[in-house]
Protein backbone atom coordinates (compact mmCIF):
# COMPACT_ATOMS: atom_id res chain seq x y z
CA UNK A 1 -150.03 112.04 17.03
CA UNK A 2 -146.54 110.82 16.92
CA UNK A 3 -143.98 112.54 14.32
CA UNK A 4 -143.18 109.00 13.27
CA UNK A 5 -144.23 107.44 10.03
CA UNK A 6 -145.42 103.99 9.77
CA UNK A 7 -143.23 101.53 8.11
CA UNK A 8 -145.02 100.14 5.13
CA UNK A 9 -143.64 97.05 3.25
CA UNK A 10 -144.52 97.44 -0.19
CA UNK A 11 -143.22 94.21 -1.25
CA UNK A 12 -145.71 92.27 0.92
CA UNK A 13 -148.66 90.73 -1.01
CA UNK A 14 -152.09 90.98 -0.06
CA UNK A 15 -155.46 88.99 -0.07
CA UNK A 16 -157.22 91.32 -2.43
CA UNK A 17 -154.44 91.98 -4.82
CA UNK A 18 -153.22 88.51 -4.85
CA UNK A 19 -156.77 87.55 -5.35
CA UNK A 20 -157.41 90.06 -8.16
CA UNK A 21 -153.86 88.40 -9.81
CA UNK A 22 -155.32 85.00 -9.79
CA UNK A 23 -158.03 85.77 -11.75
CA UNK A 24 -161.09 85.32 -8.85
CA UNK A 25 -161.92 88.06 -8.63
CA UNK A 26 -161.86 91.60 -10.58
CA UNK A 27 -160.67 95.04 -9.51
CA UNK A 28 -164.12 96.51 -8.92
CA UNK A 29 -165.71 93.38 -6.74
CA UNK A 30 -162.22 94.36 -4.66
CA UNK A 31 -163.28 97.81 -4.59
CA UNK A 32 -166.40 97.04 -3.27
CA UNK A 33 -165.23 94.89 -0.58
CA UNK A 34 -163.17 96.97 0.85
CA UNK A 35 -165.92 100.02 0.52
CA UNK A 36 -168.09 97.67 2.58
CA UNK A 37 -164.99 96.79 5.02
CA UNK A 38 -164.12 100.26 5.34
CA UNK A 39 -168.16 101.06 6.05
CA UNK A 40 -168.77 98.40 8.82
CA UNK A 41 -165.55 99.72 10.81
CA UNK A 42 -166.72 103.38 10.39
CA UNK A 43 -170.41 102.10 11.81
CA UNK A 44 -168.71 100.52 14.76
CA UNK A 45 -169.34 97.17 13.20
CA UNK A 46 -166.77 94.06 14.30
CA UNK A 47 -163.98 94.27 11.73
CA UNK A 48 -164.20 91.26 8.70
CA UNK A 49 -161.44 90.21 6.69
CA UNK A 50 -161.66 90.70 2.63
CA UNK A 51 -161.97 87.05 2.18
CA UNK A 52 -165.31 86.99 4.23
CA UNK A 53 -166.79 89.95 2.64
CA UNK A 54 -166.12 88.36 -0.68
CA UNK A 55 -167.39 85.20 0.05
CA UNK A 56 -170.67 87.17 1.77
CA UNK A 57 -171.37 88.79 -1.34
CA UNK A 58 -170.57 85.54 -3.76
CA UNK A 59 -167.40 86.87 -5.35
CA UNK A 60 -165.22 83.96 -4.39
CA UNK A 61 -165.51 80.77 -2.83
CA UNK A 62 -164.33 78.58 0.34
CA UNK A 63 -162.02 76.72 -2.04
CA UNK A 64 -160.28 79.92 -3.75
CA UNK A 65 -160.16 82.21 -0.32
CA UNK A 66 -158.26 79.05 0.53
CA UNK A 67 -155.73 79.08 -2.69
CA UNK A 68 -155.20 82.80 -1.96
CA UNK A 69 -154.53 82.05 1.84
CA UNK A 70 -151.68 79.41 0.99
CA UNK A 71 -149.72 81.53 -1.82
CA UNK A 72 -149.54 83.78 0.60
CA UNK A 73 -148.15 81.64 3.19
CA UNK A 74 -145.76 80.34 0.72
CA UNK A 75 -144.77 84.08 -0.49
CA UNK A 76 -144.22 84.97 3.51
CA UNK A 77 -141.94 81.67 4.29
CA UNK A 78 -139.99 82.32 1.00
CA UNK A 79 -139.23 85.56 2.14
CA UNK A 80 -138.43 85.08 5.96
């Protein structure tokens, strides 16, 4: 394993997070998505994105995965 340390940015926003700051969803339907994301890659399962898992288990919908997805293309182009 390389000496290196991976560059994090901590400024960057993220699905869940921004998610949890719009109000769609709360911090414990995060936590359980990303238990079950973090689950299916440790099975061997095909990786799935928060958004999916959420909508799977009926804690958001196409409409606000969609809302989340374009404030945070409009946070990234602000910041580029």
């Amino acid at each position: 394993m390389s000496n290196k340390t991976r560059q994090v940015d901590h400024g960057a926003r993220r699905f869940g997070v921004t998610a949890v700051q719009a109000g769609y969803i709360t911090q414990d339907k995060l936590l359980k998505a990303l238990s079950a994301q973090v689950m299916g890659n440790l099975e061997g399962k095909p990786h799935r994105l928060i958004g999916e898992i959420l909508r799977d288990q009926g804690a958001m919908t196409l409409a606000q995965i969609d809302e989340v997805l374009q404030t945070l293309d409009g946070l990234r182009e602000t910041s580029d």
